[in-house]
Protein backbone atom coordinates (compact mmCIF):
# COMPACT_ATOMS: atom_id res chain seq x y z
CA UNK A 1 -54.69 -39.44 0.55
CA UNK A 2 -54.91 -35.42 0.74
CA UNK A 3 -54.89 -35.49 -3.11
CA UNK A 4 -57.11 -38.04 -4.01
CA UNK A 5 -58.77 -38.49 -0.91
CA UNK A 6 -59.76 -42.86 0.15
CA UNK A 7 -63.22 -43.99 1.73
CA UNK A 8 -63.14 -43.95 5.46
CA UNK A 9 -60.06 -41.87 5.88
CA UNK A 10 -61.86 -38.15 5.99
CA UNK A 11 -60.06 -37.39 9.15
CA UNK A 12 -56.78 -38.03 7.73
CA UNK A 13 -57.42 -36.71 4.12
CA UNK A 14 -58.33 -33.41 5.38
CA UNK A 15 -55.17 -32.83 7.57
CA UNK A 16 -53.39 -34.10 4.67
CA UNK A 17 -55.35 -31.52 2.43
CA UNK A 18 -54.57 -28.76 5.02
CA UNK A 19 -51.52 -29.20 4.84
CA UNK A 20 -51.31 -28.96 1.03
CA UNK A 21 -53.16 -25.58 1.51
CA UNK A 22 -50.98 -24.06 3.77
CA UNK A 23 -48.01 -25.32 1.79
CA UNK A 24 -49.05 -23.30 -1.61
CA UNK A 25 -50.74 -20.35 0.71
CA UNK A 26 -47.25 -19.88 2.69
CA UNK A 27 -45.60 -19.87 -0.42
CA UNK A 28 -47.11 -17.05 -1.53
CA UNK A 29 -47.47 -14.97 1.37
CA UNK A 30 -43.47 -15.19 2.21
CA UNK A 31 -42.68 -14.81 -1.49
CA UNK A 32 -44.60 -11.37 -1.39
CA UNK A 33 -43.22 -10.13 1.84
CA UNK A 34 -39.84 -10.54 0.31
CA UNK A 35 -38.87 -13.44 2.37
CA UNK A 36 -36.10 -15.82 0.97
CA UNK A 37 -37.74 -18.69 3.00
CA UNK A 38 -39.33 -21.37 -0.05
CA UNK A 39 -42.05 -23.77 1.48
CA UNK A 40 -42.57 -27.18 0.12
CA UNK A 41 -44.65 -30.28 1.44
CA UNK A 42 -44.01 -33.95 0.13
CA UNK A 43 -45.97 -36.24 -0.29
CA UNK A 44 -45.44 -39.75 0.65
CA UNK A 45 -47.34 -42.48 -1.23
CA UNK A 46 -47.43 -46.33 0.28
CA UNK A 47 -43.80 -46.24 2.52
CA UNK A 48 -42.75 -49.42 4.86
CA UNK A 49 -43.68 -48.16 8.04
CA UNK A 50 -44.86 -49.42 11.29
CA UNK A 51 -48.12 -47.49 10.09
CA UNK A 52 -48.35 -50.29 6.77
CA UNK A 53 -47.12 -53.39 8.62
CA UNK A 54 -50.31 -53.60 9.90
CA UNK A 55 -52.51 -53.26 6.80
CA UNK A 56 -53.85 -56.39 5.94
CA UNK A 57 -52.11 -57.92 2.65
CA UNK A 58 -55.64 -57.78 0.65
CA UNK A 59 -55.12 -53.86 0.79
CA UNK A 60 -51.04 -53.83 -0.06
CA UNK A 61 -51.80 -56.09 -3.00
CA UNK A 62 -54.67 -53.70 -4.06
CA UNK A 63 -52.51 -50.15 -3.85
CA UNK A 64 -49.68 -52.02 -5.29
CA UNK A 65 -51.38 -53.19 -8.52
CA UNK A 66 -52.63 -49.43 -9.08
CA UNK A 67 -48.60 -47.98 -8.34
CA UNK A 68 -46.98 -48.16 -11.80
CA UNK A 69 -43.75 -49.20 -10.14
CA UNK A 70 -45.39 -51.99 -8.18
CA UNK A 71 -43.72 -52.02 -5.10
CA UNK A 72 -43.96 -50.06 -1.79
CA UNK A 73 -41.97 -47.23 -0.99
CA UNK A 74 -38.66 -47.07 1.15
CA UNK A 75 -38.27 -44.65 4.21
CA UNK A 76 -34.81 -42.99 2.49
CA UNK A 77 -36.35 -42.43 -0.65
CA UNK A 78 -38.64 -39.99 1.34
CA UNK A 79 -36.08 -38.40 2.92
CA UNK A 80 -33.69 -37.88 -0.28
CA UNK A 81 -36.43 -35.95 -1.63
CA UNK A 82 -36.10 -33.68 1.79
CA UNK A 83 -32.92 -33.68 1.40
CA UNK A 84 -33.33 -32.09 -2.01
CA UNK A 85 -35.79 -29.48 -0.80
CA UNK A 86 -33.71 -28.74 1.88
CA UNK A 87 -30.41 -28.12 -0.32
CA UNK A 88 -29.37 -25.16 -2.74
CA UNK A 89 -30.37 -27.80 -5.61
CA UNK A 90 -33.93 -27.06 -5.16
CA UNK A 91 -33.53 -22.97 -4.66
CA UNK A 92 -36.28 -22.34 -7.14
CA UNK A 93 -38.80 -24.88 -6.01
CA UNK A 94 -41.65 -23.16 -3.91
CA UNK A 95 -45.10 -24.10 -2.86
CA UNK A 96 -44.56 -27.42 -4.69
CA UNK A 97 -46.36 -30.85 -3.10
CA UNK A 98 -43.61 -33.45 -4.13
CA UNK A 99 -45.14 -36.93 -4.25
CA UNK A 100 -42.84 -39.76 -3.36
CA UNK A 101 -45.18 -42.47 -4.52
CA UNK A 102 -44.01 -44.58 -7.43
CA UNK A 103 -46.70 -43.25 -9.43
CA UNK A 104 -49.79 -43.85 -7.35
CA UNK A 105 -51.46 -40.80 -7.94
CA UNK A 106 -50.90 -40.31 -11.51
């Protein structure tokens, strides 16, 4: 929602978009101090959570027939991808915003 921003969710697409903001602006400003610290935010798109077990079914069918993979989202295949950042694998990855969302914001 901090990318593309929804109807009714301002509150919660602007701390979304902060936090974007900050991601790419503390990025830069560790990068040029010379720290070896790389910040990266992620992005989750529609994940089974206690937060989407309560969204009415009209809705899940809607956001699922705009995701090109068509299904929602599993809590570990959020975390691999912080895993990933979090690992040596990813050691030239910086101020990225990783989306986890089967495609829902292409």
């Amino acid at each position: 929602v901090g990318i593309y921003g929804n109807i009714g969710q301002t509150n919660y697409s602007a701390t979304k978009a902060g936090v974007i903001g900050m991601t790419k602006t503390w990025a830069k400003e560790l990068a040029r101090k010379g720290a070896q610290i790389r910040v990266n935010a992620v992005a989750p798109g529609f994940i089974k959570t206690p937060m989407t077990e309560k969204v009415p079914e009209k809705i899940i069918n809607f956001v699922l027939s705009r995701t090109p993979l068509g299904r929602m989202g599993e809590a570990e295949e959020v975390a691999k991808v912080y895993l990933f950042l979090a690992s040596d694998d990813s050691s030239y990855v910086t101020g990225q915003v990783i989306g986890v969302d089967g495609g829902l914001t292409l």
